[in-house]
Protein backbone atom coordinates (compact mmCIF):
# COMPACT_ATOMS: atom_id res chain seq x y z
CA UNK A 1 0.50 -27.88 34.92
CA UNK A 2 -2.00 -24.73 34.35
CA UNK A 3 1.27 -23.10 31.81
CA UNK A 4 1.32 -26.59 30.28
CA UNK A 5 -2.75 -26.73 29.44
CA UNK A 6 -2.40 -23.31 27.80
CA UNK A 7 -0.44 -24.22 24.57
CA UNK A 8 -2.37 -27.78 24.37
CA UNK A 9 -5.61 -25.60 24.37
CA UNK A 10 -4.56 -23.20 21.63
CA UNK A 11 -3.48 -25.97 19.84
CA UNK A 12 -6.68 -27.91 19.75
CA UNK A 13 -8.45 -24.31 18.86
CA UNK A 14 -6.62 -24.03 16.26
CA UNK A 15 -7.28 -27.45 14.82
CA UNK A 16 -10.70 -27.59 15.46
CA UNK A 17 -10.94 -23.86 13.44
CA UNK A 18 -8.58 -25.16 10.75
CA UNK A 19 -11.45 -28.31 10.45
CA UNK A 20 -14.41 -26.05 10.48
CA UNK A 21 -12.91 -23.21 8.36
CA UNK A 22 -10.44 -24.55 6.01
CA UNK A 23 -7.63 -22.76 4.91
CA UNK A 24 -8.11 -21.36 0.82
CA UNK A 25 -6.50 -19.75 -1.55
CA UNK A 26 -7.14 -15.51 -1.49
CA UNK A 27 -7.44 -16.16 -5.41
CA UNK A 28 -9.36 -18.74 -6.40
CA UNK A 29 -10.95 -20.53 -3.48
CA UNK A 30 -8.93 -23.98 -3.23
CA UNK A 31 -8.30 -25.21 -0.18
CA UNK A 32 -4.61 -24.69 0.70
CA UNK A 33 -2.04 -25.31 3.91
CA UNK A 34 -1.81 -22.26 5.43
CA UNK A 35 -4.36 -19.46 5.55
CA UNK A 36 -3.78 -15.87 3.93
CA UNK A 37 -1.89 -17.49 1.25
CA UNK A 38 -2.21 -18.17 -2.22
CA UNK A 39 -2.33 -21.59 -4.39
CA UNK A 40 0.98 -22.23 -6.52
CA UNK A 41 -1.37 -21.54 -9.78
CA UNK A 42 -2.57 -18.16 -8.59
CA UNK A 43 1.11 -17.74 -7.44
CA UNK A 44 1.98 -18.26 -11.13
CA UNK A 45 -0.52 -15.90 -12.28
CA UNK A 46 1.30 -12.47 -10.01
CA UNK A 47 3.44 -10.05 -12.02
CA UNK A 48 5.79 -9.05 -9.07
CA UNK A 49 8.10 -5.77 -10.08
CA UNK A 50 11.10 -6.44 -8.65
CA UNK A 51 13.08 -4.17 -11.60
CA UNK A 52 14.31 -3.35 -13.49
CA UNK A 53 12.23 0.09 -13.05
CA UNK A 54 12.41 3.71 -12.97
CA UNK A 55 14.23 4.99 -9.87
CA UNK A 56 11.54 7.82 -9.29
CA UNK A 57 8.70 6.47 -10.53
CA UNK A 58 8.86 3.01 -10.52
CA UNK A 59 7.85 1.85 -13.48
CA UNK A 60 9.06 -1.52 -15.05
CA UNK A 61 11.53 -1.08 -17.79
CA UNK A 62 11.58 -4.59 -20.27
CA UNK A 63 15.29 -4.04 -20.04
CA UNK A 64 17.96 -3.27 -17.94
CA UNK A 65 18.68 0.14 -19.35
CA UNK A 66 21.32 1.08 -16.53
CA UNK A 67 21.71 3.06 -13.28
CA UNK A 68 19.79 6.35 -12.85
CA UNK A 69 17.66 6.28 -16.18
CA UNK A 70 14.37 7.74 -15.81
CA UNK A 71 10.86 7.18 -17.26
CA UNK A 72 9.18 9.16 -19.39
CA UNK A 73 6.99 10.90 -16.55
CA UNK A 74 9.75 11.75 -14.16
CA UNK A 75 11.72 13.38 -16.73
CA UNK A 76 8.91 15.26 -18.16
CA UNK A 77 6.67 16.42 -14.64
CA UNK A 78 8.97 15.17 -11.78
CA UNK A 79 6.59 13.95 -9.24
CA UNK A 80 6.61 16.22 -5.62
CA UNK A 81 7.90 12.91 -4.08
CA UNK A 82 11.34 11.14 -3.97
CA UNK A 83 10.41 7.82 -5.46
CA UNK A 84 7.49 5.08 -5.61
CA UNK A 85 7.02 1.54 -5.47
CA UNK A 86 4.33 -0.95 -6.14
CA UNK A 87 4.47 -4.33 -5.43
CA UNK A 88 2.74 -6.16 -7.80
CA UNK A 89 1.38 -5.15 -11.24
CA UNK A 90 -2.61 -4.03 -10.39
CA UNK A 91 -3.70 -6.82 -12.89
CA UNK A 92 -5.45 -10.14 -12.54
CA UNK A 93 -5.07 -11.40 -8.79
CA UNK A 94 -3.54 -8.53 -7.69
CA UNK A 95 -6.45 -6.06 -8.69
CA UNK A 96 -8.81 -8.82 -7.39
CA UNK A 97 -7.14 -8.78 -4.09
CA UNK A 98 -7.20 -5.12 -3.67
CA UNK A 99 -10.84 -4.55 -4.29
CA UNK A 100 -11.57 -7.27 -1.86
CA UNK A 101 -9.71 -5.88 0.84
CA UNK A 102 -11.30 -2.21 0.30
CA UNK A 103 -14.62 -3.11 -0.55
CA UNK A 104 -15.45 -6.62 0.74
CA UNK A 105 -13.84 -6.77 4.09
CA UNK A 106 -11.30 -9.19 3.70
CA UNK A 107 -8.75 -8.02 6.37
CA UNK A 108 -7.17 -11.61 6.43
CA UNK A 109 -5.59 -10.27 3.02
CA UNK A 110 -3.49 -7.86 5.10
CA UNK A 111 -1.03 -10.28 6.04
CA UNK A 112 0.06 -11.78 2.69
CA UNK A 113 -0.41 -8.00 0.92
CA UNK A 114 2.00 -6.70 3.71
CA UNK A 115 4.66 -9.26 3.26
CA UNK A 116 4.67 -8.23 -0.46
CA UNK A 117 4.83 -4.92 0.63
CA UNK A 118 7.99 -5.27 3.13
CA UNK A 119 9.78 -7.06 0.10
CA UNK A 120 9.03 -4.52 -2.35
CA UNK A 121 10.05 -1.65 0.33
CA UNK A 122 12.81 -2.82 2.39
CA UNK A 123 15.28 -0.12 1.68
CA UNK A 124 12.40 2.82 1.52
CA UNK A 125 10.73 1.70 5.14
CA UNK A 126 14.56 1.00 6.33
CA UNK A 127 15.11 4.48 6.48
CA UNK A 128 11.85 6.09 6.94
CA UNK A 129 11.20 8.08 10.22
CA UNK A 130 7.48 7.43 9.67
CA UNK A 131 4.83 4.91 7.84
CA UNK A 132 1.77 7.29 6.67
CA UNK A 133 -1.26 6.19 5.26
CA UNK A 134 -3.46 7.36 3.13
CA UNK A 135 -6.62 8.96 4.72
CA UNK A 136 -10.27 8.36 4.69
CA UNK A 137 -12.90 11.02 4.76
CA UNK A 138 -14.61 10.86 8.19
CA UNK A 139 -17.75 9.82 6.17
CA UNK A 140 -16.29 7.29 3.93
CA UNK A 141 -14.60 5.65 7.01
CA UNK A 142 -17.94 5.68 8.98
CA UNK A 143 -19.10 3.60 6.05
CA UNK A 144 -16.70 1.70 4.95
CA UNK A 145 -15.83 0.99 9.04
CA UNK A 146 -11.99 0.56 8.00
CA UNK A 147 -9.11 2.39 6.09
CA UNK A 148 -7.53 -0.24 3.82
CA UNK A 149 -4.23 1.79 3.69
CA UNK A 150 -4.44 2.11 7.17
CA UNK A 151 -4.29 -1.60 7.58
CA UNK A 152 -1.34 -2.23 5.52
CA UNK A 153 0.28 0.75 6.87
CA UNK A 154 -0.31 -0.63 10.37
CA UNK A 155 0.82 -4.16 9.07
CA UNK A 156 4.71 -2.51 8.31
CA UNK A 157 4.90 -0.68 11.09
CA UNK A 158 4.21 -3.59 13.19
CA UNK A 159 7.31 -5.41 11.05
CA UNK A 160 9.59 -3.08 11.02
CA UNK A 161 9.39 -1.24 14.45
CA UNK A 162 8.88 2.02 12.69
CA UNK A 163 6.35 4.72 13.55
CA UNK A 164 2.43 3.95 12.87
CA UNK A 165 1.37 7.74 12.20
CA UNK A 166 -2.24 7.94 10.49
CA UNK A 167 -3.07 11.23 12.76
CA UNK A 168 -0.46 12.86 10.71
CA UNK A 169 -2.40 13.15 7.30
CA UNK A 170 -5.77 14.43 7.16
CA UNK A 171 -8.40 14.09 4.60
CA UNK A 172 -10.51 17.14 4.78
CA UNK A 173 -12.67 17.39 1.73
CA UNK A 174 -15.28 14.73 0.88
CA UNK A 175 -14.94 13.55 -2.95
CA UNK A 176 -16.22 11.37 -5.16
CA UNK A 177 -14.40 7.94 -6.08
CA UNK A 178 -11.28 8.10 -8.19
CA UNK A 179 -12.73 4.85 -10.12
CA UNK A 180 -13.97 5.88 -13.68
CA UNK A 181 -12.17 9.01 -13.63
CA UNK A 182 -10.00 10.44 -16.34
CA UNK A 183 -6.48 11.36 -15.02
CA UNK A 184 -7.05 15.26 -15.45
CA UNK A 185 -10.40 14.38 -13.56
CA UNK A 186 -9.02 12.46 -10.96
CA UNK A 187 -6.26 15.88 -10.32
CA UNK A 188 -9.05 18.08 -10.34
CA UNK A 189 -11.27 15.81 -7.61
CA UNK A 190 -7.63 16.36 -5.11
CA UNK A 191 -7.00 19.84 -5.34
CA UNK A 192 -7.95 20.49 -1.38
CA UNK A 193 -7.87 17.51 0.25
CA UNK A 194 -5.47 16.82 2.36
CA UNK A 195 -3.94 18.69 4.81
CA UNK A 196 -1.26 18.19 7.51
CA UNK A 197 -2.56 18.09 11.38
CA UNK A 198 -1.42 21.17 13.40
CA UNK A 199 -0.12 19.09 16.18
CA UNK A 200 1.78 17.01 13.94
CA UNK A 201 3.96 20.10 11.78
CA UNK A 202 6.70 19.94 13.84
CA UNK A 203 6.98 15.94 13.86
CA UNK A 204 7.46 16.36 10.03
CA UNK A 205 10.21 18.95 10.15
CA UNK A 206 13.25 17.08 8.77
CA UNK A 207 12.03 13.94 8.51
CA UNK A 208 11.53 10.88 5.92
CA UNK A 209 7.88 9.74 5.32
CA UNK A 210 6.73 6.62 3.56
CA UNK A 211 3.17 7.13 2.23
CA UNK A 212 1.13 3.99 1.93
CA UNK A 213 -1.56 3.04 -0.28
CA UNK A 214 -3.56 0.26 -1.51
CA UNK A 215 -2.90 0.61 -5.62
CA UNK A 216 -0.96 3.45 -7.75
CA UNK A 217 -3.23 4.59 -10.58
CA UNK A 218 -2.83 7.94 -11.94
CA UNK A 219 -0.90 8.84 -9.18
CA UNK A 220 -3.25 11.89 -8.44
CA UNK A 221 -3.71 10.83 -5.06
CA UNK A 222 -0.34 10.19 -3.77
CA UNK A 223 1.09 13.54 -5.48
CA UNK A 224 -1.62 15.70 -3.90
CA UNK A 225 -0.66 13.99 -0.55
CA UNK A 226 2.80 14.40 -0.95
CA UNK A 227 2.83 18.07 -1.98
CA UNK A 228 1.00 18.82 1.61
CA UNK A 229 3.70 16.69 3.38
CA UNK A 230 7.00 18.54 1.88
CA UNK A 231 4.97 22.13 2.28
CA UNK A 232 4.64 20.90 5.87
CA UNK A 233 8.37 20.48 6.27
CA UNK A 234 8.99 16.58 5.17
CA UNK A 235 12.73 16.20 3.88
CA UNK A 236 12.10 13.12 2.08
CA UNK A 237 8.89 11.66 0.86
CA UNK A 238 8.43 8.11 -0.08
CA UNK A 239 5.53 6.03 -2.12
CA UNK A 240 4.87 2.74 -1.05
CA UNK A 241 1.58 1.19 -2.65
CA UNK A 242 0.47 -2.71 -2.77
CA UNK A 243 -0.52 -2.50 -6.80
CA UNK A 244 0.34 -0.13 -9.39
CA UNK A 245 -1.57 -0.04 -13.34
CA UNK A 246 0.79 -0.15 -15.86
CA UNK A 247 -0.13 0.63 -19.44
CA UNK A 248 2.93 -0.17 -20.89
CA UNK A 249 6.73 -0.86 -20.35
CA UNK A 250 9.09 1.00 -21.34
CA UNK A 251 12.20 1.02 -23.30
């Protein structure tokens, strides 16, 4: 009888919560079915990159230009990662969604941002060894109270049974915000700071890392991250981010 109250309880919970706090859309507020979900208009709205795109770098070609061709920016600085990937184009919803989920709180965005994620990563988190966010400073944690990355990071290693490893990367130097900088500015504001946890060297020896972030800018960030990871021993370094600003297409 008492195993048989349980469910009927949680049921009625979650009716009662669905009645006083309606499901609505992470985009533009309608109410909706299912919470942590979008409406089919905002749907409409999402530029998902699904290819074709540069193998490194992953940015969207406008054509199908074959196997193996490369972007502009791999072929002329090749990035100290293997390859990146962005699930959505940062414009729109998508940029909306990521500024509410760093600055505004919204952790119920994890879910739906994480399932975009998995889709867009399948084959890189498939092979990985371990998921890696991008750190906080101490003091930007203390007031912000969570690490956005962290969350989404935490979301795929929950999916995927992989390795949840945010001791790993360290964040060492305070700096100011990478929003309004210029792309040599934004390089200059990384140079020291990240480095690799003592403890943690000999976890990276040989091993396949997928780096998680909220949105793919510049890529200043994710470079100076990944160039402390493969000094530290890392065979094969991955970019996974939730956004990524696009210019322009190529080819």
């Amino acid at each position: 009888m008492g195993n048989r109250v349980r469910p009927i309880g949680k049921k009625l919970l979650q009716a009662v919560a669905a009645v006083l706090f309606p499901p609505i859309c992470c985009g533009c507020g309608r109410r909706i079915d299912r919470i942590g979900t979008v409406c089919p208009q905002c749907w409409g709205k999402i530029q998902f990159l699904t290819g074709p795109y540069c193998p490194v770098m992953g940015v969207p070609f406008r054509f199908d230009v074959g196997d193996g061709f490369l972007c502009g920016e791999a072929l002329r600085e090749p990035p100290p990662f293997d390859c990146a990937r962005a699930a959505v184009l940062h414009k729109g919803l998508a940029q909306l969604m990521v500024s509410r989920l760093k600055y505004s709180r919204r952790l119920e965005l994890v879910p739906i941002m994480g399932q975009w994620l998995l889709r867009a990563g399948r084959d890189l988190l498939a092979e990985c060894d371990y998921i890696v966010p991008l750190p906080l400073h101490r003091r930007r944690f203390r007031q912000r109270g969570y690490n956005q990355s962290a969350e989404l990071a935490r979301y795929l290693a929950a999916k995927t049974g992989k390795i949840f490893a945010p001791h790993i990367l360290l964040r060492k130097k305070y700096t100011v915000p990478q929003v309004g900088l210029s792309a040599a500015e934004r390089v200059k504001n990384m140079r020291g700071v990240f480095a690799v946890e003592k403890a943690a060297r000999p976890q990276l020896l040989g091993k396949i890392v997928v780096l998680v972030d909220d949105v793919y800018t510049t890529g200043a960030t994710v470079k100076a991250a990944a160039r402390i990871l493969r000094r530290a021993g890392t065979a094969r370094i991955n970019v996974l981010t939730f956004s990524r600003v696009v210019k322009e297409m190529e080819f």
